[in-house]
C-alpha atoms as a PDB file:
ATOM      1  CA  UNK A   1     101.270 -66.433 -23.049  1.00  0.00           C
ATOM      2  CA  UNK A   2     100.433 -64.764 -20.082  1.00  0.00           C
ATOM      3  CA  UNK A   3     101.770 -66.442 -16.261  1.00  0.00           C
ATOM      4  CA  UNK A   4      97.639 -66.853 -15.713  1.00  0.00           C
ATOM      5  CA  UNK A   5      97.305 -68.899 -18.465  1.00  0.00           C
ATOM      6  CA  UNK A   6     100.173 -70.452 -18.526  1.00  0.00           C
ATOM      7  CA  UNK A   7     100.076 -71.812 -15.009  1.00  0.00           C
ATOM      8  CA  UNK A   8      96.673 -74.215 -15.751  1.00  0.00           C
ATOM      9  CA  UNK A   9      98.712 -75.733 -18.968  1.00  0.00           C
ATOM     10  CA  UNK A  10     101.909 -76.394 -17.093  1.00  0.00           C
ATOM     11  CA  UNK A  11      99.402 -78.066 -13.818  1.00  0.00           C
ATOM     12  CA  UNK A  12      97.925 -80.416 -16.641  1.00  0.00           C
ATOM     13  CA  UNK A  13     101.273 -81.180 -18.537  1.00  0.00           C
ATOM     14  CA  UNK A  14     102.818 -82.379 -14.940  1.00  0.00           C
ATOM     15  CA  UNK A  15      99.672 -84.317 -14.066  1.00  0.00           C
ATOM     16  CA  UNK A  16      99.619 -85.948 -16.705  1.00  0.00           C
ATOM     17  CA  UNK A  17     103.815 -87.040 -17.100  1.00  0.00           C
ATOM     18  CA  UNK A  18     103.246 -87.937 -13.442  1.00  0.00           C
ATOM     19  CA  UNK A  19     101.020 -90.263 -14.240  1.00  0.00           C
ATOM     20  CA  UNK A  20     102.681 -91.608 -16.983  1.00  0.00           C
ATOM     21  CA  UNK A  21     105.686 -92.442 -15.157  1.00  0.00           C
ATOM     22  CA  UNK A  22     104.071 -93.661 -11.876  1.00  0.00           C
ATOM     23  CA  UNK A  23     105.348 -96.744 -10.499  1.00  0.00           C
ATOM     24  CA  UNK A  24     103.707 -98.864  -7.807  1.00  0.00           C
ATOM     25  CA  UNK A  25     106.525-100.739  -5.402  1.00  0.00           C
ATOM     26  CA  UNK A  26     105.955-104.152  -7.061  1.00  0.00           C
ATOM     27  CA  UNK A  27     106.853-102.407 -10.574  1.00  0.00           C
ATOM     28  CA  UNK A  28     110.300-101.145  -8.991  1.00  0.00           C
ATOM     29  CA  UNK A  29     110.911-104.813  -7.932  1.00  0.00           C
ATOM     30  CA  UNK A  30     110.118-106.468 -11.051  1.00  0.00           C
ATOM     31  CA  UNK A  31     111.682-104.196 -13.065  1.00  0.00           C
ATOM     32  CA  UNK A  32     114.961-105.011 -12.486  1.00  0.00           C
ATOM     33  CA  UNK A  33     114.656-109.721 -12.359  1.00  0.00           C
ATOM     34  CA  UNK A  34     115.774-111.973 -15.228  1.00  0.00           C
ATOM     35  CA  UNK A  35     114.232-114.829 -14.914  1.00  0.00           C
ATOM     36  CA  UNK A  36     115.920-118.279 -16.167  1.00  0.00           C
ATOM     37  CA  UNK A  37     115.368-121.772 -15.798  1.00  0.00           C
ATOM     38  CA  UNK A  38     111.719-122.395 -15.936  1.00  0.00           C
ATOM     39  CA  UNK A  39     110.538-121.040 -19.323  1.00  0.00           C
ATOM     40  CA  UNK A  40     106.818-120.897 -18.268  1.00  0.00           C
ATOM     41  CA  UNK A  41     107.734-118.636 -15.736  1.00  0.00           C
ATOM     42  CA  UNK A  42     109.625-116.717 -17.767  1.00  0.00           C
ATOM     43  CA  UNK A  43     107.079-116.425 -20.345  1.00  0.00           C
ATOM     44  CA  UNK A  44     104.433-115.104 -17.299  1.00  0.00           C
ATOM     45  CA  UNK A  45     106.797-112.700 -15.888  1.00  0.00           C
ATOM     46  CA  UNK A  46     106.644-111.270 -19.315  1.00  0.00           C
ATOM     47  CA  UNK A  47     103.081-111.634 -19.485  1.00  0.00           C
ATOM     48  CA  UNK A  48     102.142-109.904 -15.914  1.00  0.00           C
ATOM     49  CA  UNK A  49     104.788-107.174 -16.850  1.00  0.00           C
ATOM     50  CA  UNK A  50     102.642-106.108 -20.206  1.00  0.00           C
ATOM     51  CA  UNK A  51      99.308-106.495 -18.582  1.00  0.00           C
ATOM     52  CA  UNK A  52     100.927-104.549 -15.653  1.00  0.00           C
ATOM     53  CA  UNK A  53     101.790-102.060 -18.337  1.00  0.00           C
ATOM     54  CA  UNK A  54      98.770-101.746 -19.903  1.00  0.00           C
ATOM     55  CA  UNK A  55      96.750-101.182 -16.902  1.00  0.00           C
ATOM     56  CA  UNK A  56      99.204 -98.324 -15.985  1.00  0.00           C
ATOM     57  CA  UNK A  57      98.692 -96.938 -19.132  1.00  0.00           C
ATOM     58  CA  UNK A  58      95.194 -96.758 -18.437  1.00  0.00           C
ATOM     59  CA  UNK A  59      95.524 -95.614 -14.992  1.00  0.00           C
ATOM     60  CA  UNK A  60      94.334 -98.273 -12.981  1.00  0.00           C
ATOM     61  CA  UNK A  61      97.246 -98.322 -10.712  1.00  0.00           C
ATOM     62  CA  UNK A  62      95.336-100.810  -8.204  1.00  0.00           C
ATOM     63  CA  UNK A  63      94.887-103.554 -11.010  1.00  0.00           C
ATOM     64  CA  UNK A  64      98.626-102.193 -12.343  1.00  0.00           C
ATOM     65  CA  UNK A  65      99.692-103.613  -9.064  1.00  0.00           C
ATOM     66  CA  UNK A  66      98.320-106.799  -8.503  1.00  0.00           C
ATOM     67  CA  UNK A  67      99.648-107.467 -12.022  1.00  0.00           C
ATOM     68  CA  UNK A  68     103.542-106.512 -11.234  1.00  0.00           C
ATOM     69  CA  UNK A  69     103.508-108.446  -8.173  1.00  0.00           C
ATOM     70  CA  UNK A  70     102.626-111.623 -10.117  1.00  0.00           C
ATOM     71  CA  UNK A  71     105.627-110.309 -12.325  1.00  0.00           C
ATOM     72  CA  UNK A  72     108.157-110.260  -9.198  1.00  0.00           C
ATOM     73  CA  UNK A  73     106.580-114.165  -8.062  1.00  0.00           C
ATOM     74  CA  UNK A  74     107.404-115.027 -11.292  1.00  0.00           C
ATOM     75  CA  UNK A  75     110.896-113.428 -11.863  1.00  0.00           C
ATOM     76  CA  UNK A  76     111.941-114.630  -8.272  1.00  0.00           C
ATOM     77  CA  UNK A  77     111.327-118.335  -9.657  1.00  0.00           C
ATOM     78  CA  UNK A  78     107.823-118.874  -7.442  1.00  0.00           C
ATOM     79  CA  UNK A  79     105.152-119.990  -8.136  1.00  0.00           C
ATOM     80  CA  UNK A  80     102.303-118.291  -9.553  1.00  0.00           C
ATOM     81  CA  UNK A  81      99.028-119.915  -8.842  1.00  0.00           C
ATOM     82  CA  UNK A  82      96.280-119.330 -11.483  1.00  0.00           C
ATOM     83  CA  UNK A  83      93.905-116.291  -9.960  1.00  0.00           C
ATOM     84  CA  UNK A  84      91.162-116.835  -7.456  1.00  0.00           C
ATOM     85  CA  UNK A  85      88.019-114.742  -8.906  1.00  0.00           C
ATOM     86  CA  UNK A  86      87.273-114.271  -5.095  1.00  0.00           C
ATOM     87  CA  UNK A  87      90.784-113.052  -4.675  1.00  0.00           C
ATOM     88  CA  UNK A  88      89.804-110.414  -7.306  1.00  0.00           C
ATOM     89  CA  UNK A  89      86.860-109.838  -5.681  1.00  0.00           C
ATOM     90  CA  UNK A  90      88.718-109.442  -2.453  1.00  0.00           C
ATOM     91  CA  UNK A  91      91.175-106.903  -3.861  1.00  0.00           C
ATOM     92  CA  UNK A  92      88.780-104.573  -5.409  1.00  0.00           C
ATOM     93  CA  UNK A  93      86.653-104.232  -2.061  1.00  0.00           C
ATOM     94  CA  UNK A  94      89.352-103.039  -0.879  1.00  0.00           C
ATOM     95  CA  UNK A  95      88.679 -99.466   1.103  1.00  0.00           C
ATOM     96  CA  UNK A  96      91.196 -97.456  -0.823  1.00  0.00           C
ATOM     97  CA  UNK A  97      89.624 -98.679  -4.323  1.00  0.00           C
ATOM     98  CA  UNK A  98      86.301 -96.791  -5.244  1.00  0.00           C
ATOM     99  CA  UNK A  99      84.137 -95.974  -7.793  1.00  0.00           C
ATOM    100  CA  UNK A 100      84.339 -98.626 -10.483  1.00  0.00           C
ATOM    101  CA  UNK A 101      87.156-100.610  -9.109  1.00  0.00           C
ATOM    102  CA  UNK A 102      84.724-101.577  -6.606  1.00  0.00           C
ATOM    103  CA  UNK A 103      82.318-103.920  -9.201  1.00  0.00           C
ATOM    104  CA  UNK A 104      82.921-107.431  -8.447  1.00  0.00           C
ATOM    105  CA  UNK A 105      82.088-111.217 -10.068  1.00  0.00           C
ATOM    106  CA  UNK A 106      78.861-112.118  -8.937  1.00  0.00           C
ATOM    107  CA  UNK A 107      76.236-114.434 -10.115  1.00  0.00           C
ATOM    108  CA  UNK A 108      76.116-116.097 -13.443  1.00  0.00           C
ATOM    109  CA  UNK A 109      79.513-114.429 -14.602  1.00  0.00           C
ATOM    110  CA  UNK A 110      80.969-115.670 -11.417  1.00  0.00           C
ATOM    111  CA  UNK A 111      80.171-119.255 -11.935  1.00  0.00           C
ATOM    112  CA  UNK A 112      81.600-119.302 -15.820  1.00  0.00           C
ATOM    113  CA  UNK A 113      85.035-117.809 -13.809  1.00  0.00           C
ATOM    114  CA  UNK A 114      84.848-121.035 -11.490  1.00  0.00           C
ATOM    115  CA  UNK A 115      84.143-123.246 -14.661  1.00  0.00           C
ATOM    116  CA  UNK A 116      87.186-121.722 -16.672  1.00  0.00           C
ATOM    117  CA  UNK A 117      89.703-121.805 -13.849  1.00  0.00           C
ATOM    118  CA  UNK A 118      88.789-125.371 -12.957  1.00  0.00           C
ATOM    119  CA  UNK A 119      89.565-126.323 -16.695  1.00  0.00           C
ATOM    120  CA  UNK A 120      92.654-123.713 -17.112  1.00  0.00           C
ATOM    121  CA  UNK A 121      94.455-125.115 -14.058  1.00  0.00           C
ATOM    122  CA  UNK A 122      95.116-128.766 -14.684  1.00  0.00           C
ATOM    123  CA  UNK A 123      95.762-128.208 -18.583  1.00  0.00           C
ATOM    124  CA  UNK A 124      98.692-125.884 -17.452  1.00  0.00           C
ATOM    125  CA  UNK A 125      99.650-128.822 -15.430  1.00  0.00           C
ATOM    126  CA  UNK A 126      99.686-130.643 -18.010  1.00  0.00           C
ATOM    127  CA  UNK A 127     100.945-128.968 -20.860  1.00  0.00           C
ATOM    128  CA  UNK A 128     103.253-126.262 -19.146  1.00  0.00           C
ATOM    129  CA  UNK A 129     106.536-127.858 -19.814  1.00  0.00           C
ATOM    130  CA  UNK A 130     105.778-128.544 -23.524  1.00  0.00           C
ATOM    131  CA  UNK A 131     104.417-125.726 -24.280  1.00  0.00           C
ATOM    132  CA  UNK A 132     105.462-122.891 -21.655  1.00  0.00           C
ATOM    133  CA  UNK A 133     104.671-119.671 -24.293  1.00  0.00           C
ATOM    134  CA  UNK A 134     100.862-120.772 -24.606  1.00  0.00           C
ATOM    135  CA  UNK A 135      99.904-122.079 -20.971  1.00  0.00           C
ATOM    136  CA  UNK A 136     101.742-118.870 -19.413  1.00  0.00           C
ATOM    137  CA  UNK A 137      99.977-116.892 -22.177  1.00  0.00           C
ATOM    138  CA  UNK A 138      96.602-118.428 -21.572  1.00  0.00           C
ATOM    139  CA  UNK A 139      96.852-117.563 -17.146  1.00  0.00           C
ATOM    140  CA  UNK A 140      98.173-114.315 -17.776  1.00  0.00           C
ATOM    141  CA  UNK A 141      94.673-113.990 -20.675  1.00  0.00           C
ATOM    142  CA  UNK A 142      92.265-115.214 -17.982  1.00  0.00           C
ATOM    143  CA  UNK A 143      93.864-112.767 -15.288  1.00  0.00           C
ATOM    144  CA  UNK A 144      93.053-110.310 -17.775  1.00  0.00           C
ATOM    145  CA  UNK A 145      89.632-111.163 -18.208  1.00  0.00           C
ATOM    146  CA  UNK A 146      89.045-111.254 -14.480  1.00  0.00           C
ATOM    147  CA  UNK A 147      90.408-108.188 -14.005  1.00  0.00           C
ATOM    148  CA  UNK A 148      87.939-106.890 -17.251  1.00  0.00           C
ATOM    149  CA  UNK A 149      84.800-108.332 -14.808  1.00  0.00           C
ATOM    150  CA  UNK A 150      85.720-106.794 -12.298  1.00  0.00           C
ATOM    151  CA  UNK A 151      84.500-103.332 -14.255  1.00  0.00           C
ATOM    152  CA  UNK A 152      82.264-104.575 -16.219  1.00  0.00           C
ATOM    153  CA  UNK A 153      84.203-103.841 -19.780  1.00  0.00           C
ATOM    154  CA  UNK A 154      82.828-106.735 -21.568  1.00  0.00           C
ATOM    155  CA  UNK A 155      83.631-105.279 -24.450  1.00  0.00           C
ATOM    156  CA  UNK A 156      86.793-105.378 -23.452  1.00  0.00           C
ATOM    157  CA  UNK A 157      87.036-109.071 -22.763  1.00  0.00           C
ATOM    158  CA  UNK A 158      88.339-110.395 -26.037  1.00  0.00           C
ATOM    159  CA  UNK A 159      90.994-107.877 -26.126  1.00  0.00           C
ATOM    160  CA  UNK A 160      92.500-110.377 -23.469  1.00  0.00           C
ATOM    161  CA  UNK A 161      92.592-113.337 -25.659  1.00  0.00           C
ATOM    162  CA  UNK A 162      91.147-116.133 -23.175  1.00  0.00           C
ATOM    163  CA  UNK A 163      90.533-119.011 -25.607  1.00  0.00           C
ATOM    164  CA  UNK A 164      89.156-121.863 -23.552  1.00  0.00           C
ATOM    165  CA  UNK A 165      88.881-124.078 -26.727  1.00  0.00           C
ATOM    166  CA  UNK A 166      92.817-124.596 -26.624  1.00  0.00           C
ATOM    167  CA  UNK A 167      92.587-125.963 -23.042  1.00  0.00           C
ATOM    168  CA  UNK A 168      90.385-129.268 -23.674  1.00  0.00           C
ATOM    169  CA  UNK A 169      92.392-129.666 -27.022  1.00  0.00           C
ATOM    170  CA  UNK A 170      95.880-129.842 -25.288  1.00  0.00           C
ATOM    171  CA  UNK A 171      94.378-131.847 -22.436  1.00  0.00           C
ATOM    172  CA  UNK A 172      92.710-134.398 -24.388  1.00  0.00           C
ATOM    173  CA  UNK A 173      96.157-134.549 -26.057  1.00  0.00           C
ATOM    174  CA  UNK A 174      98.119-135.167 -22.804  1.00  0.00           C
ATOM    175  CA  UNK A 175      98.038-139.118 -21.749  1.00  0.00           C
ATOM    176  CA  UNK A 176      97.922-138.596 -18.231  1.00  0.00           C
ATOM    177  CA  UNK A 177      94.638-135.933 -18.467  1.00  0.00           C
ATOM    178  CA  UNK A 178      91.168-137.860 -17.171  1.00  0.00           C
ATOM    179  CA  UNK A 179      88.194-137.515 -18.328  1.00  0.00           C
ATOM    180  CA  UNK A 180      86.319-134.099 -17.020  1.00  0.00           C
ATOM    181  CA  UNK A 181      82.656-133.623 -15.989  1.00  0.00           C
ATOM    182  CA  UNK A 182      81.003-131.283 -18.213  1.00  0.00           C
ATOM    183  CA  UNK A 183      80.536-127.626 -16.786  1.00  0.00           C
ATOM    184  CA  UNK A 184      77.179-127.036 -16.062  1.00  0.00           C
ATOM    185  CA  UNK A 185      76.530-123.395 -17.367  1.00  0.00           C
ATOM    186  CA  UNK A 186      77.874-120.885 -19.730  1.00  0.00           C
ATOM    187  CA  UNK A 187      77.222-117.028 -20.546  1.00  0.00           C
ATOM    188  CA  UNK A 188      76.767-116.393 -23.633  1.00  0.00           C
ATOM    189  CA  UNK A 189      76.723-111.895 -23.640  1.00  0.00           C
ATOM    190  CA  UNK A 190      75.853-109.886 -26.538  1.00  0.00           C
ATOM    191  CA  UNK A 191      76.095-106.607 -27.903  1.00  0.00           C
ATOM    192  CA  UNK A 192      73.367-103.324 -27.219  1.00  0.00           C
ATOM    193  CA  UNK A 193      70.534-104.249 -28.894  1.00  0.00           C
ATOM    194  CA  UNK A 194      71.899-107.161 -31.282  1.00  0.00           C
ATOM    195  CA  UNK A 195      71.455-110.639 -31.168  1.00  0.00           C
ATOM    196  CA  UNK A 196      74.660-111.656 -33.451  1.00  0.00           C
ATOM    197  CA  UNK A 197      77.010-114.051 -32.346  1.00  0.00           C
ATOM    198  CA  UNK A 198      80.485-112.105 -31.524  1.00  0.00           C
ATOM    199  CA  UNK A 199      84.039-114.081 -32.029  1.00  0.00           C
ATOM    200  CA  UNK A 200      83.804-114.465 -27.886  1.00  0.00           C
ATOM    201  CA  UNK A 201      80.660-115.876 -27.569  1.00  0.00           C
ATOM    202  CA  UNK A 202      81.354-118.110 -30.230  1.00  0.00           C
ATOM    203  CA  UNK A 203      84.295-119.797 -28.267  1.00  0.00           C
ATOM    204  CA  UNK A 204      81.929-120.126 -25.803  1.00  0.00           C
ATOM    205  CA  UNK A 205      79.420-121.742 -27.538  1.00  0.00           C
ATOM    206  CA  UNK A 206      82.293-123.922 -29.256  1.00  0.00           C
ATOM    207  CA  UNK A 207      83.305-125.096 -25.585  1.00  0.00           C
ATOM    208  CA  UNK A 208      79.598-125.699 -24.496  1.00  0.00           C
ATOM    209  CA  UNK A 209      78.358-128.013 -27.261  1.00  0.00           C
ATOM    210  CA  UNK A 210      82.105-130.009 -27.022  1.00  0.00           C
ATOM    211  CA  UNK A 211      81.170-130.470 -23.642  1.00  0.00           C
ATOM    212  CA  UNK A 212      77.808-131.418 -24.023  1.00  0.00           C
ATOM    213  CA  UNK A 213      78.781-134.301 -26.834  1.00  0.00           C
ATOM    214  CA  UNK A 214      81.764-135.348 -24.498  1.00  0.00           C
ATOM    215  CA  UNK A 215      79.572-135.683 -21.513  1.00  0.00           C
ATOM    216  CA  UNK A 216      76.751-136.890 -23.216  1.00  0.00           C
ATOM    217  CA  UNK A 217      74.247-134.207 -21.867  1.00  0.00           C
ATOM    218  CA  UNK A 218      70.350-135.450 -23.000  1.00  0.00           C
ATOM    219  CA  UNK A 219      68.992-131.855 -22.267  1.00  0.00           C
ATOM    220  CA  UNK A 220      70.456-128.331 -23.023  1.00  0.00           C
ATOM    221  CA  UNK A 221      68.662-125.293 -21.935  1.00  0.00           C
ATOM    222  CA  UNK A 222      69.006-122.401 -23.816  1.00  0.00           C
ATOM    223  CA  UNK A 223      67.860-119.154 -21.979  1.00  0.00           C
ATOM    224  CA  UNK A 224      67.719-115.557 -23.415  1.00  0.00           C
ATOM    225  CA  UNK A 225      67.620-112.108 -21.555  1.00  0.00           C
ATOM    226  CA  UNK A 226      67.733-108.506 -22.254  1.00  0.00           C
ATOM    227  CA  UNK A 227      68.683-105.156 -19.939  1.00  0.00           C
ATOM    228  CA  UNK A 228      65.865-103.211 -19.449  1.00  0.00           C
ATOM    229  CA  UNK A 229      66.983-100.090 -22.170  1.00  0.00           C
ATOM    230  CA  UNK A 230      64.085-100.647 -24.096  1.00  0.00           C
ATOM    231  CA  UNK A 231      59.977-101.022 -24.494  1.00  0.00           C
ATOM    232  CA  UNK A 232      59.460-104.626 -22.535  1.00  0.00           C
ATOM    233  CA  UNK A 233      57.549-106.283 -25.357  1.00  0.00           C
ATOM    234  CA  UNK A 234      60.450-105.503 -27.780  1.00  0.00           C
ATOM    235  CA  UNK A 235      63.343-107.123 -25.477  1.00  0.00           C
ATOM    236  CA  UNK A 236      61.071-109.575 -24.771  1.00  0.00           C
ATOM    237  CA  UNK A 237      61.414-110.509 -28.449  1.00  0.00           C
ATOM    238  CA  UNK A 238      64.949-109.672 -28.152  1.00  0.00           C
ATOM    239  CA  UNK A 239      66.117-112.617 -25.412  1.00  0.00           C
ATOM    240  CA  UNK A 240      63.942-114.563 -27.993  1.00  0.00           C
ATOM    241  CA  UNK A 241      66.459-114.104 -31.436  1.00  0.00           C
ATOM    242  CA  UNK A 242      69.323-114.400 -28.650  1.00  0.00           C
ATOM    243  CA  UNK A 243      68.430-117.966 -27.805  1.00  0.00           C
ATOM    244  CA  UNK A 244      67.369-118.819 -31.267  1.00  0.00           C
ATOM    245  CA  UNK A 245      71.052-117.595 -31.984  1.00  0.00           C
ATOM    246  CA  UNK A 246      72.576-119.648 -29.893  1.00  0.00           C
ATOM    247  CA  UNK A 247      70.425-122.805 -30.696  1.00  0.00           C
ATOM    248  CA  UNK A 248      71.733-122.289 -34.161  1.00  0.00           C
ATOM    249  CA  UNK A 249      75.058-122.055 -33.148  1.00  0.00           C
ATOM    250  CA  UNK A 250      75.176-125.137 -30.449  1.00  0.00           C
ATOM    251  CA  UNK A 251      73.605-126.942 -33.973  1.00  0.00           C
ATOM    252  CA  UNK A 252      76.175-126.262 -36.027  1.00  0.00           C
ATOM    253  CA  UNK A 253      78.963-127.210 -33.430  1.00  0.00           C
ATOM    254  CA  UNK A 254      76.615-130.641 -33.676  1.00  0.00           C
ATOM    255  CA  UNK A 255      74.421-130.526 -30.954  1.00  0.00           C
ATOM    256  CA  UNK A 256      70.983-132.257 -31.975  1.00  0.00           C
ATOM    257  CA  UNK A 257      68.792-129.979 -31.905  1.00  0.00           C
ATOM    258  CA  UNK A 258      65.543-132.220 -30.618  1.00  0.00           C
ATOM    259  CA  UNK A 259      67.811-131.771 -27.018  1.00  0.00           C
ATOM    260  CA  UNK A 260      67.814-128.128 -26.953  1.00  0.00           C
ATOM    261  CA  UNK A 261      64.916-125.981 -25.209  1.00  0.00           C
ATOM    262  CA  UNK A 262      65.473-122.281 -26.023  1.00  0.00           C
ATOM    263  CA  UNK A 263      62.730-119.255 -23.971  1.00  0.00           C
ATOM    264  CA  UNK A 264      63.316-115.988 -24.013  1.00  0.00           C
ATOM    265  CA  UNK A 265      63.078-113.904 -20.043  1.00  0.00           C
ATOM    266  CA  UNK A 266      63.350-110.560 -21.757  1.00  0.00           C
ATOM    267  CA  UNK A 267      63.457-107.978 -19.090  1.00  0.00           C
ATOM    268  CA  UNK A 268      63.028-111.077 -15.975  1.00  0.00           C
ATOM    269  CA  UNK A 269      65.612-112.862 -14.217  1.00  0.00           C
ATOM    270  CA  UNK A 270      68.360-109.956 -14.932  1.00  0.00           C
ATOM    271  CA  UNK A 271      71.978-110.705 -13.087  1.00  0.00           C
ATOM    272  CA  UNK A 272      72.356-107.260 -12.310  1.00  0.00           C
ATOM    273  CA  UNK A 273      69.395-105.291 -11.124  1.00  0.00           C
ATOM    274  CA  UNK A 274      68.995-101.800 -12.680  1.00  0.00           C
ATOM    275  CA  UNK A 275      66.488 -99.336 -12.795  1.00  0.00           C
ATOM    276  CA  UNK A 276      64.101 -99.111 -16.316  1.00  0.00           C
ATOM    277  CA  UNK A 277      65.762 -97.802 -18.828  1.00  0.00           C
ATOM    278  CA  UNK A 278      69.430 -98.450 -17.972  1.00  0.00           C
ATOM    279  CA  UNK A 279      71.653-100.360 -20.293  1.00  0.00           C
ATOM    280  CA  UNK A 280      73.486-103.227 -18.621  1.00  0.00           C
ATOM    281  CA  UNK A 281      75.971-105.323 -20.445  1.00  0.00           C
ATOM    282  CA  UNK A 282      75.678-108.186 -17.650  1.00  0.00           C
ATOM    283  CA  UNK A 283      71.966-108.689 -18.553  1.00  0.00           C
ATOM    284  CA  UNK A 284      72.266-108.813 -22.244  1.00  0.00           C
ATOM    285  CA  UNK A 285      73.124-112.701 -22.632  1.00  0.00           C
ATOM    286  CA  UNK A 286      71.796-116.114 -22.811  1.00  0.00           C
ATOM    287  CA  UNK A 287      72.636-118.823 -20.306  1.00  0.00           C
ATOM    288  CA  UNK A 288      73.420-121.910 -21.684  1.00  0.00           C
ATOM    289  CA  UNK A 289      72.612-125.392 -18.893  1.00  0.00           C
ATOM    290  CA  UNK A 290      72.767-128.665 -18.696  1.00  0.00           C
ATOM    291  CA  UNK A 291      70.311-130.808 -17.306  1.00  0.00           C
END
């Protein structure tokens, strides 16, 4: 091969090992702990190393980061506090992260974050000690899904494996756990163009009709939407079969049905505002409320 052709090939190949091998300063410091003594600590500086891992694998360096400095907290034998969504939001404004690392958790999606922190933290609490692999598993799955937000890959959410079912289980299970107030809202997101319940928003809707029999909840409002990809008419009918989706699928967890008020908003009320025609993951959902 001649040196002008051989040149671009060797610029790629180095590119690309450099990236491979790139390590941010909290990877060099986690790299090298063993932690011992506190086994749900060990199990998250595990945890935050993969996910650190992963992201590097996938070049997002700045996420990488955040990820191995939870890893070095953990190995040191600190405490890791379960992520802020704000703190997310925070770290991806910052001015050295552009593009799509600058998305952040807003609206609707930012209040189901709120909800599933505020039931993640004190089940932890509770449950950490007797069963450190899960609880550790289950922070380092919702930092995950934060992080997933954050760029909108909400197709990538379930890849995570945030199951908020597990978290009332254990904590109706542990003596010392008082009774919660029910979370007033859930999001409920769908695929382009389908109205199918996926294996996420299932959970979801699992969680949401527990809580609405635990809390006794006389009214549930059941709200469909679509992006604005398509003729209005059509998604109009669209955020209609979403709700009636979910209705069915709140009924079968055993919510009555004479307490549930489904509507369809096709194109209105979207959480992210686009121009016609765009395709916007955020907007294709149903909001589930309590009143």
């Amino acid at each position: 091969m001649k040196l002008h052709r051989l040149l671009p090939v060797l610029l790629v190949a180095f590119l690309v090992s450099a990236c491979a091998s790139f390590s941010t300063p909290s990877r060099q410091a986690a790299e090298g702990l063993r932690p011992a003594g506190d086994p749900f600590l060990a199990n998250l500086y595990q945890g935050y190393m993969a996910l650190g891992n992963t992201e590097t694998a996938e070049y997002d360096f700045l996420a990488a980061e955040a990820m191995y400095a939870r890893a070095v907290d953990a190995g040191s034998g600190r405490p890791v506090p379960v992520a802020d969504p704000d703190w997310w939001n925070n770290y991806r404004g910052h001015p050295w992260a552009a593009g799509r690392f600058r998305t952040m958790i807003t609206g609707s999606v930012r209040v189901t974050a709120y909800d599933y922190r505020a039931r993640l933290v004190p089940w932890i609490e509770a449950m950490r000690v007797r069963d450190p692999v899960t609880t550790a598993a289950q922070q380092v799955a919702f930092e995950c899904w934060l992080e997933e937000m954050t760029e909108d890959h909400y197709e990538d959410a379930p890849l995570c494996g945030l199951n908020p079912a597990l978290w009332v289980v254990a904590q109706a299970a542990a003596p010392a756990a008082a009774p919660m107030a029910a979370p007033r809202t859930y999001l409920v997101f769908f695929d382009f163009d389908r109205s199918d319940i996926t294996p996420e928003a299932a959970t979801i809707i699992r969680q949401a009709a527990q809580d609405a029999q635990r809390g006794n909840v006389r009214v549930v409002v059941v709200t469909g939407h679509a992006d604005r990809s398509g003729p209005t008419d059509y998604n109009q009918r669209l955020s209609e079969r979403r709700a009636n989706a979910v209705r069915s699928a709140l009924v079968r967890e055993g919510v009555a049905n004479g307490t549930i008020q489904t509507s369809g908003r096709g194109e209105n009320d979207n959480l992210v505002q686009t121009p016609d025609g765009v395709r916007e993951p955020r907007n294709r959902r149903v909001e589930i409320v309590f009143r």
